[in-house]
C-alpha atoms as a PDB file:
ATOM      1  CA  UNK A   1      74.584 136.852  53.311  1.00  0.00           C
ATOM      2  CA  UNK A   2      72.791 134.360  55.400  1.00  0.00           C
ATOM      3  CA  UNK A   3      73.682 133.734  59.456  1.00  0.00           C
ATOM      4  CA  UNK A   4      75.561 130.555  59.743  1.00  0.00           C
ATOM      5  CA  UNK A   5      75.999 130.711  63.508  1.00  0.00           C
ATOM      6  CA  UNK A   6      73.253 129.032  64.460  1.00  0.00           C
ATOM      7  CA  UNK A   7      73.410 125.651  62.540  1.00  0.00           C
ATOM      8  CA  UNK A   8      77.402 125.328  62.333  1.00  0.00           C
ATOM      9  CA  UNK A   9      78.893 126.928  65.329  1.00  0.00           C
ATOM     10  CA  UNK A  10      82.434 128.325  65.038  1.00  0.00           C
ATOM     11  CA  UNK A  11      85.516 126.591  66.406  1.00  0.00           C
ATOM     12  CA  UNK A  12      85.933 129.380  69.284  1.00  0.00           C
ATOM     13  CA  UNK A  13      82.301 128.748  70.014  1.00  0.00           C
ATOM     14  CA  UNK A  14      82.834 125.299  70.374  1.00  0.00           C
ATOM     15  CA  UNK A  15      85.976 125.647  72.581  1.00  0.00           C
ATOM     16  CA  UNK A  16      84.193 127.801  74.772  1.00  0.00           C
ATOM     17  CA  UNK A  17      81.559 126.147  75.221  1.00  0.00           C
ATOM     18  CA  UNK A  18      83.224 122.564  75.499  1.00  0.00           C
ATOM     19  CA  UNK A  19      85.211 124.348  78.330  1.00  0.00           C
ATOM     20  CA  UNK A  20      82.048 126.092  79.986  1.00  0.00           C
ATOM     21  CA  UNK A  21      80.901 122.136  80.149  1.00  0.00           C
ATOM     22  CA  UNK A  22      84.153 121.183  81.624  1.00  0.00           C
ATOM     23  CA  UNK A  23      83.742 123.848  84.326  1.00  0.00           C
ATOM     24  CA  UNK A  24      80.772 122.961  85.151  1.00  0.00           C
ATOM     25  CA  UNK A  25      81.046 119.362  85.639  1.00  0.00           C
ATOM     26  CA  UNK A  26      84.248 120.068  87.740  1.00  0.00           C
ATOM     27  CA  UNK A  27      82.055 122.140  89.484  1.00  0.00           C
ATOM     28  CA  UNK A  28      79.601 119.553  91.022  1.00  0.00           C
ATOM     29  CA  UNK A  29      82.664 116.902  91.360  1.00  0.00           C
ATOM     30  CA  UNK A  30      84.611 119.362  93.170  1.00  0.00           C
ATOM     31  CA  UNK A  31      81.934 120.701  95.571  1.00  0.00           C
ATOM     32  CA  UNK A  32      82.591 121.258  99.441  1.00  0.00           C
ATOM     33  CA  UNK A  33      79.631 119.035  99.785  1.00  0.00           C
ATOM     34  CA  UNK A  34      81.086 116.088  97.485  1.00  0.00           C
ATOM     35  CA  UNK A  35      84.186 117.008  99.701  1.00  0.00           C
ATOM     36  CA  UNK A  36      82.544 116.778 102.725  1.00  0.00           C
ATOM     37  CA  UNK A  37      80.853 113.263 102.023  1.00  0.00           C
ATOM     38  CA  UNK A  38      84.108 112.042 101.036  1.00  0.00           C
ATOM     39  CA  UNK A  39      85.677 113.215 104.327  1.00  0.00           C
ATOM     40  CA  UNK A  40      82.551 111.758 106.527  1.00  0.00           C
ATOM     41  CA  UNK A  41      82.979 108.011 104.568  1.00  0.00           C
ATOM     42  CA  UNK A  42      86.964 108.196 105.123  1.00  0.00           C
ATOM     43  CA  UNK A  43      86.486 109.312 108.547  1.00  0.00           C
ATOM     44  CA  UNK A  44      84.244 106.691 109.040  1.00  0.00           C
ATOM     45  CA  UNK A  45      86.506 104.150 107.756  1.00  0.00           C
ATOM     46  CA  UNK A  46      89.544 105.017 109.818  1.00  0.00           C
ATOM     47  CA  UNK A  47      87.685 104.674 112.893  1.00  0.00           C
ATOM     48  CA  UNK A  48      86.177 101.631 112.160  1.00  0.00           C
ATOM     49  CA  UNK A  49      90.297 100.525 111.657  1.00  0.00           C
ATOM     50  CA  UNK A  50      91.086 102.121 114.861  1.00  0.00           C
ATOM     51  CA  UNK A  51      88.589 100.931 117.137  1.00  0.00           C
ATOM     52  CA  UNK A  52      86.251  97.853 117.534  1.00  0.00           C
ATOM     53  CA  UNK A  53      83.251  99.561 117.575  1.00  0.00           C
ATOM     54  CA  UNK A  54      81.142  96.655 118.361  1.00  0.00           C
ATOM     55  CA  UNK A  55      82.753  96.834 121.483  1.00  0.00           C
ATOM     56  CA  UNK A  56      82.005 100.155 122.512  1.00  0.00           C
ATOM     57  CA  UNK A  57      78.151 100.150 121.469  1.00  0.00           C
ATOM     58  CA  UNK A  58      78.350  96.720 123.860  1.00  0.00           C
ATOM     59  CA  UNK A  59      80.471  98.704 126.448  1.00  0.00           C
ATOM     60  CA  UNK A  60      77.604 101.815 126.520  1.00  0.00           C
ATOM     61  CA  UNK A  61      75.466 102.260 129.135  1.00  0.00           C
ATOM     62  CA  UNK A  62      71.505 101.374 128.766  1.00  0.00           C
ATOM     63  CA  UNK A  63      70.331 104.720 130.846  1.00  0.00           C
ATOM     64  CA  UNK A  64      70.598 107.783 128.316  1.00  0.00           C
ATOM     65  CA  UNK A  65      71.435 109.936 131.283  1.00  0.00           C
ATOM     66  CA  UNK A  66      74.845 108.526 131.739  1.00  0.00           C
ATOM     67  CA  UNK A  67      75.755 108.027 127.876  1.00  0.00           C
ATOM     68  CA  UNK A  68      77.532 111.569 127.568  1.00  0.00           C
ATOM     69  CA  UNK A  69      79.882 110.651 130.701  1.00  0.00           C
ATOM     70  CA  UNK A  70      80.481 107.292 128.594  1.00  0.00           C
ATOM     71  CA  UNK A  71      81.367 108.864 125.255  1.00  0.00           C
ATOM     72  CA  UNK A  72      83.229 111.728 126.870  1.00  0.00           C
ATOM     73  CA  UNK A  73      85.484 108.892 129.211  1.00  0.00           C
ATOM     74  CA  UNK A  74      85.342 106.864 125.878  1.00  0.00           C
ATOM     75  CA  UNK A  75      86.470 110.167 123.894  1.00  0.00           C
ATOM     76  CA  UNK A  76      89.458 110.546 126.108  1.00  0.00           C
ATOM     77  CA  UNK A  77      90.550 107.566 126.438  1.00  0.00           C
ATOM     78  CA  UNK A  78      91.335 106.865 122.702  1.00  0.00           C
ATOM     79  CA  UNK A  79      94.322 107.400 120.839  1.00  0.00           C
ATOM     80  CA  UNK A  80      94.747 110.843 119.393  1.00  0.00           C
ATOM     81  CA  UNK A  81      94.339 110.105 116.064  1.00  0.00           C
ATOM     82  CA  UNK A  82      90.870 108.271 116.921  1.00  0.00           C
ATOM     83  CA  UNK A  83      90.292 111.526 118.481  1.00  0.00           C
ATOM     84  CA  UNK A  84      91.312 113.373 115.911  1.00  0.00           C
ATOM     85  CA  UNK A  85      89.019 110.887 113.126  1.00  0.00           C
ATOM     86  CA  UNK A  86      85.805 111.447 116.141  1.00  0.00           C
ATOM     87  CA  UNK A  87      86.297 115.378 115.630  1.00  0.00           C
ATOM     88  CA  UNK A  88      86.727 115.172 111.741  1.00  0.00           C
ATOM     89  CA  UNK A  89      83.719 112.860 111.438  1.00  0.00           C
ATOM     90  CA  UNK A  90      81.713 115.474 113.931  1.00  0.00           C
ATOM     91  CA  UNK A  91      82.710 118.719 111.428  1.00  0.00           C
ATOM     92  CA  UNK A  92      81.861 116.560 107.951  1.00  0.00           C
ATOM     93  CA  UNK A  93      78.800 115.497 109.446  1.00  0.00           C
ATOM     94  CA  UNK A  94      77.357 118.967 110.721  1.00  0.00           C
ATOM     95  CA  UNK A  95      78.581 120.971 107.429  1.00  0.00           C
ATOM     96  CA  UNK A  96      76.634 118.079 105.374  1.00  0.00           C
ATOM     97  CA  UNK A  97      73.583 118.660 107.737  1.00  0.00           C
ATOM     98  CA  UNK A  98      73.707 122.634 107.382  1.00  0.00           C
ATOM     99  CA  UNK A  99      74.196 122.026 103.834  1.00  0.00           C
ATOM    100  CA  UNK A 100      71.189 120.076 103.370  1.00  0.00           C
ATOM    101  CA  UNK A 101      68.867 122.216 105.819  1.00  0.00           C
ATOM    102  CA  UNK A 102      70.138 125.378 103.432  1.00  0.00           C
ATOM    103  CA  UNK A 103      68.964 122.847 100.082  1.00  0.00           C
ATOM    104  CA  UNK A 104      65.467 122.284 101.391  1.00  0.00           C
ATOM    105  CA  UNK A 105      65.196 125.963 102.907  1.00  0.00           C
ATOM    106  CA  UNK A 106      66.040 127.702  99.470  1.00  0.00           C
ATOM    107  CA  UNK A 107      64.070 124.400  97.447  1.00  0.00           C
ATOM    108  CA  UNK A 108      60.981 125.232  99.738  1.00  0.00           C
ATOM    109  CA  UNK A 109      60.776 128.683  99.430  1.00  0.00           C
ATOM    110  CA  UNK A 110      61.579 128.706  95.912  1.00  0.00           C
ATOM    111  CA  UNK A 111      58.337 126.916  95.386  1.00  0.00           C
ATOM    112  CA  UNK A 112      56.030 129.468  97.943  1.00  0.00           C
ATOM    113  CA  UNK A 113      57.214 132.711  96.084  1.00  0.00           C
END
């Protein structure tokens, strides 16, 4: 009796591992990092609906010392869903940047050990 497994798989083996596959490709679509991206771009997009932002980049101040009165005034005098977008955008963006700074930390000292 010779072993068959090897060169002609079973259907159950093929089910799993079609599914295993499946998994893992929802997997990488479904990440909280895809998720996050996608959340950062929409954000993005709805405040670039909301607000001419031309206008506010001409509207800023040249001195660096007074652009955080400027974007705070300029925070609160938005609509609350602008608001709301600014905040979103804010979270998306810091989760992507913790996200990547945890990549190259485990990616760098992956390579050192």
């Amino acid at each position: 009796m010779t072993n068959n497994t090897m060169t002609n798989p079973s259907d159950l083996e093929r089910i799993v591992m079609r599914r295993v596959r499946l998994i893992r490709i929802l997997g990488l679509i479904v990440s909280t990092a895809v998720l996050a991206t996608l959340t950062l771009g929409a954000t993005l997009w709805g405040i670039g609906r909301e607000v001419w932002v031309a206008r506010v980049f001409q509207n800023a101040p040249v001195d660096i010392a007074h652009l955080p009165n400027f974007l705070f005034a300029a925070f609160t005098h938005t609509r609350f869903i602008v608001q709301a977008l600014a905040v979103l955008t804010l979270v998306s963006l810091l989760y992507l940047l913790s996200e990547v700074v945890r990549f190259l930390a485990s990616f760098l000292f992956r390579k050192s050990a």
